[in-house]
C-alpha atoms as a PDB file:
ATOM      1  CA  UNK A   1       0.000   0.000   0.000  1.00  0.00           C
ATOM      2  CA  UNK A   2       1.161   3.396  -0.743  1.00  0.00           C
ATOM      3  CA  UNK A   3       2.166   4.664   2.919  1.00  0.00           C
ATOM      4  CA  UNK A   4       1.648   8.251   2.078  1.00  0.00           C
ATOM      5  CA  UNK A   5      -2.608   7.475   0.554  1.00  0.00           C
ATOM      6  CA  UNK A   6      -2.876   5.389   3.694  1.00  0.00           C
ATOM      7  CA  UNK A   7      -1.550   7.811   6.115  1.00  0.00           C
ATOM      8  CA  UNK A   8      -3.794  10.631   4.653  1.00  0.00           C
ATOM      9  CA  UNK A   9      -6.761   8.185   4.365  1.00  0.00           C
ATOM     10  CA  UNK A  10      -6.080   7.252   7.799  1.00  0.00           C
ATOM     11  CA  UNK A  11      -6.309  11.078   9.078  1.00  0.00           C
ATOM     12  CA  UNK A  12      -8.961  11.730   7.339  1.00  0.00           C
ATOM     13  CA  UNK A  13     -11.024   9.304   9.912  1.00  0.00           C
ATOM     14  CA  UNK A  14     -10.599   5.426   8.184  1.00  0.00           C
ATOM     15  CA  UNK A  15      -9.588   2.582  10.103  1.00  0.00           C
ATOM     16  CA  UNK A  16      -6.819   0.861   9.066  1.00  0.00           C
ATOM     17  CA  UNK A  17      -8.085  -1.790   7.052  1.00  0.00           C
ATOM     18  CA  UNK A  18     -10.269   0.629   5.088  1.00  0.00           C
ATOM     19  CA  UNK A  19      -7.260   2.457   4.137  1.00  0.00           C
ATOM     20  CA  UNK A  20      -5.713  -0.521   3.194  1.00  0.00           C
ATOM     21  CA  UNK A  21      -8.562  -1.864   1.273  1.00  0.00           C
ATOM     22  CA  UNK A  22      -9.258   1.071  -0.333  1.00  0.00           C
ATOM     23  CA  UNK A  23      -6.190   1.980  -1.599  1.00  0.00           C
ATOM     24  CA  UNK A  24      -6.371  -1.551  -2.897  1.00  0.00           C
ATOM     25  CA  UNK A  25      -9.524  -0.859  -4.811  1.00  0.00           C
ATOM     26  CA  UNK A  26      -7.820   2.078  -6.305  1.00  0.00           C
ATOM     27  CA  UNK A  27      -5.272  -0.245  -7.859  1.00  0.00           C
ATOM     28  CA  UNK A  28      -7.135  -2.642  -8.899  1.00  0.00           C
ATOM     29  CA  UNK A  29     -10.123  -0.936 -10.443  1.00  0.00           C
ATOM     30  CA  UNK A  30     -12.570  -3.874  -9.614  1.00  0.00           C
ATOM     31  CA  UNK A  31     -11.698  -7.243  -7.626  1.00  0.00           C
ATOM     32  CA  UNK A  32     -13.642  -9.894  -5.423  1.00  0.00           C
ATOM     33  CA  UNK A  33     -13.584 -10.275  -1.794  1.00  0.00           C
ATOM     34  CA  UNK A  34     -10.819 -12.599  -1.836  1.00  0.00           C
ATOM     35  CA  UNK A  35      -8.411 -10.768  -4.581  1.00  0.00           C
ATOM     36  CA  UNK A  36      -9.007  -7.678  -2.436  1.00  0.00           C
ATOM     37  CA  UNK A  37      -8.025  -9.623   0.734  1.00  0.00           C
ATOM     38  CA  UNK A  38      -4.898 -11.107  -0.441  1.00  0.00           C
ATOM     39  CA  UNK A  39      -3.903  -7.810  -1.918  1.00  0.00           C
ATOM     40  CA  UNK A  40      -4.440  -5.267   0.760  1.00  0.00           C
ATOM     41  CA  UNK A  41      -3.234  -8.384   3.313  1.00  0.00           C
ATOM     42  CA  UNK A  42      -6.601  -7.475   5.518  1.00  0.00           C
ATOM     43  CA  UNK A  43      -7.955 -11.420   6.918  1.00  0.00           C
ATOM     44  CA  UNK A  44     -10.339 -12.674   4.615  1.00  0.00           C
ATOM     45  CA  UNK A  45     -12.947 -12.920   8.147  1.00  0.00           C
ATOM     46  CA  UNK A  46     -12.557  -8.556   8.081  1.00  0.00           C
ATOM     47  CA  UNK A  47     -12.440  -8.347   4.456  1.00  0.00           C
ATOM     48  CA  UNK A  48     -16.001  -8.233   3.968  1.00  0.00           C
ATOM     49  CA  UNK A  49     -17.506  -6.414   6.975  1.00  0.00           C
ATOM     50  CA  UNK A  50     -14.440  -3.322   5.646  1.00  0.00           C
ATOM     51  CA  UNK A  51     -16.045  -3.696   1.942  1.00  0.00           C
ATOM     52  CA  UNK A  52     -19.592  -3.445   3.191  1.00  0.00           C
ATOM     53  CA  UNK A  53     -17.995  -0.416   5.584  1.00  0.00           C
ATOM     54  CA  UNK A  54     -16.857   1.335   2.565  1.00  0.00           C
ATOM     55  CA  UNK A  55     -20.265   1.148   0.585  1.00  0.00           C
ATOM     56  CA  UNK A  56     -21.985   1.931   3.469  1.00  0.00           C
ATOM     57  CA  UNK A  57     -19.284   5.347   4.030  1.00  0.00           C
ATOM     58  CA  UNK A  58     -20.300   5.770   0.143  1.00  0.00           C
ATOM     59  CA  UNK A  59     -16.460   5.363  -0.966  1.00  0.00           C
ATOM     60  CA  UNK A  60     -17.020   1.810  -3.128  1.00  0.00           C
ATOM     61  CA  UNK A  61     -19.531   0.078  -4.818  1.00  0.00           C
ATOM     62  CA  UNK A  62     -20.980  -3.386  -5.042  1.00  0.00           C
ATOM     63  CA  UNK A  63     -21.227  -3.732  -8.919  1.00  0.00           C
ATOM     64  CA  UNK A  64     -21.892  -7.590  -9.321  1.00  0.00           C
ATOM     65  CA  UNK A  65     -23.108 -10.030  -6.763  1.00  0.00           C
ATOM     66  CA  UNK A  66     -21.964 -13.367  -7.981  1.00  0.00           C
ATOM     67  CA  UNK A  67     -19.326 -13.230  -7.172  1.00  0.00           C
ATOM     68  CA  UNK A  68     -19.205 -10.137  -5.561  1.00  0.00           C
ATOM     69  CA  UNK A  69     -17.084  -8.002  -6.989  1.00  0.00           C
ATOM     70  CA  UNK A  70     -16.513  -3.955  -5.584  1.00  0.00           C
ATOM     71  CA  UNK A  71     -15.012  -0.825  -7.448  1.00  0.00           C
ATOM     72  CA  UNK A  72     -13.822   2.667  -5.380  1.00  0.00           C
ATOM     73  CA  UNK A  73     -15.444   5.576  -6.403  1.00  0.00           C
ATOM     74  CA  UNK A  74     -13.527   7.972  -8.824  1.00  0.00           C
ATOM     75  CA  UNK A  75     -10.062   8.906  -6.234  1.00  0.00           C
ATOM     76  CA  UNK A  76     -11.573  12.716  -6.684  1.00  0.00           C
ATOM     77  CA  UNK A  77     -14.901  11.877  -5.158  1.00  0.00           C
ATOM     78  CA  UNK A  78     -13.765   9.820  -2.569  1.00  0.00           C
ATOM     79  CA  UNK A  79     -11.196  12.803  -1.263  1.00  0.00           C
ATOM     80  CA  UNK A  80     -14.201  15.102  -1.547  1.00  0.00           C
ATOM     81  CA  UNK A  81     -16.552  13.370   0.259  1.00  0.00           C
ATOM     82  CA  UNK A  82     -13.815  12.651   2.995  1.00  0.00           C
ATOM     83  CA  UNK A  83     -13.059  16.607   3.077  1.00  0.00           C
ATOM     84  CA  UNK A  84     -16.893  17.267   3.385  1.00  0.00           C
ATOM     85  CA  UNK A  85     -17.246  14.943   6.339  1.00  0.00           C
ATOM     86  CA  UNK A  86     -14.022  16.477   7.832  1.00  0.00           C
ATOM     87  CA  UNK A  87     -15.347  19.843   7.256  1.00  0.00           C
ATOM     88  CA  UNK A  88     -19.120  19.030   8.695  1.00  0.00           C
ATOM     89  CA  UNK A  89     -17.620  18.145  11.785  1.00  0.00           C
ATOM     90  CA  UNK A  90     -14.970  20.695  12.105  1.00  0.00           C
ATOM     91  CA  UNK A  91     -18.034  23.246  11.781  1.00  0.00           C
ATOM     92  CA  UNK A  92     -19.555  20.657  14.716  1.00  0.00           C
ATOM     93  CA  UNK A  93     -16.824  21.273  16.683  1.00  0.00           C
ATOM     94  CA  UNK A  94     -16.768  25.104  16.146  1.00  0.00           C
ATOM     95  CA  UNK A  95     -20.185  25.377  17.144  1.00  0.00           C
ATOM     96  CA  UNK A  96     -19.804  23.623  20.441  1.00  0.00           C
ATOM     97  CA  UNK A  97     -16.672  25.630  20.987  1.00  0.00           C
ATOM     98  CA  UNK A  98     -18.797  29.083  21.277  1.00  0.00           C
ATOM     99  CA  UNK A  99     -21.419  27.237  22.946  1.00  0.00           C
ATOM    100  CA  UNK A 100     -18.932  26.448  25.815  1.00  0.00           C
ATOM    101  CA  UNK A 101     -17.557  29.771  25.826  1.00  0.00           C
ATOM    102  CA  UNK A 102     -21.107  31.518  26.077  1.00  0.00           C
ATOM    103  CA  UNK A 103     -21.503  29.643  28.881  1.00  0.00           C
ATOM    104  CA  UNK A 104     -18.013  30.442  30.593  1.00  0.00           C
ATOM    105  CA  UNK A 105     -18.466  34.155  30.346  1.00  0.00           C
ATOM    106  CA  UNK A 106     -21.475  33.767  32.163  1.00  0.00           C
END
């Protein structure tokens, strides 16, 4: 795995063996369960709950079902969509900050 994708994929809130995976996906275009196991070296028993974790986040898609094989999003969208969470929550965060302050000058 490129160390530099994962480490920014990791920061920007994926576990490990999302990063892993879908850098993976990113290399391989489209794969099954299995080729995506033995390629990102995540356990075959995590490698589907992470692939269902990724469609779920909206970063991959399912695009056949036997087998089952998955595709990444567009490398672009993904980073966008990771930004926008990032962002939602730094605005979260900014909003509780001048809650708490409100309530300190009081």
């Amino acid at each position: 795995m490129n160390s530099t994708l994962g480490d920014f994929l990791d920061k920007m809130g994926l576990t490990e063996y999302e990063s892993k995976t879908l850098t993976t996906l990113f290399a391989l275009k489209e794969a099954d369960s299995p080729e995506v196991a033995r390629q990102a070296q995540v356990p075959k028993t995590r490698v589907y709950d992470v692939l269902d974790q990724l469609v779920e986040k909206g970063l991959a898609v399912c695009v056949s079902t036997r087998p089952k094989k998955y595709r990444a999003l567009q490398p672009s969208d993904v980073f966008q969509k990771l930004l926008g969470e990032t962002q939602s929550e730094i605005e979260d965060w900014q909003k509780k900050v001048q809650q708490i302050s409100k309530e300190l000058a009081t």
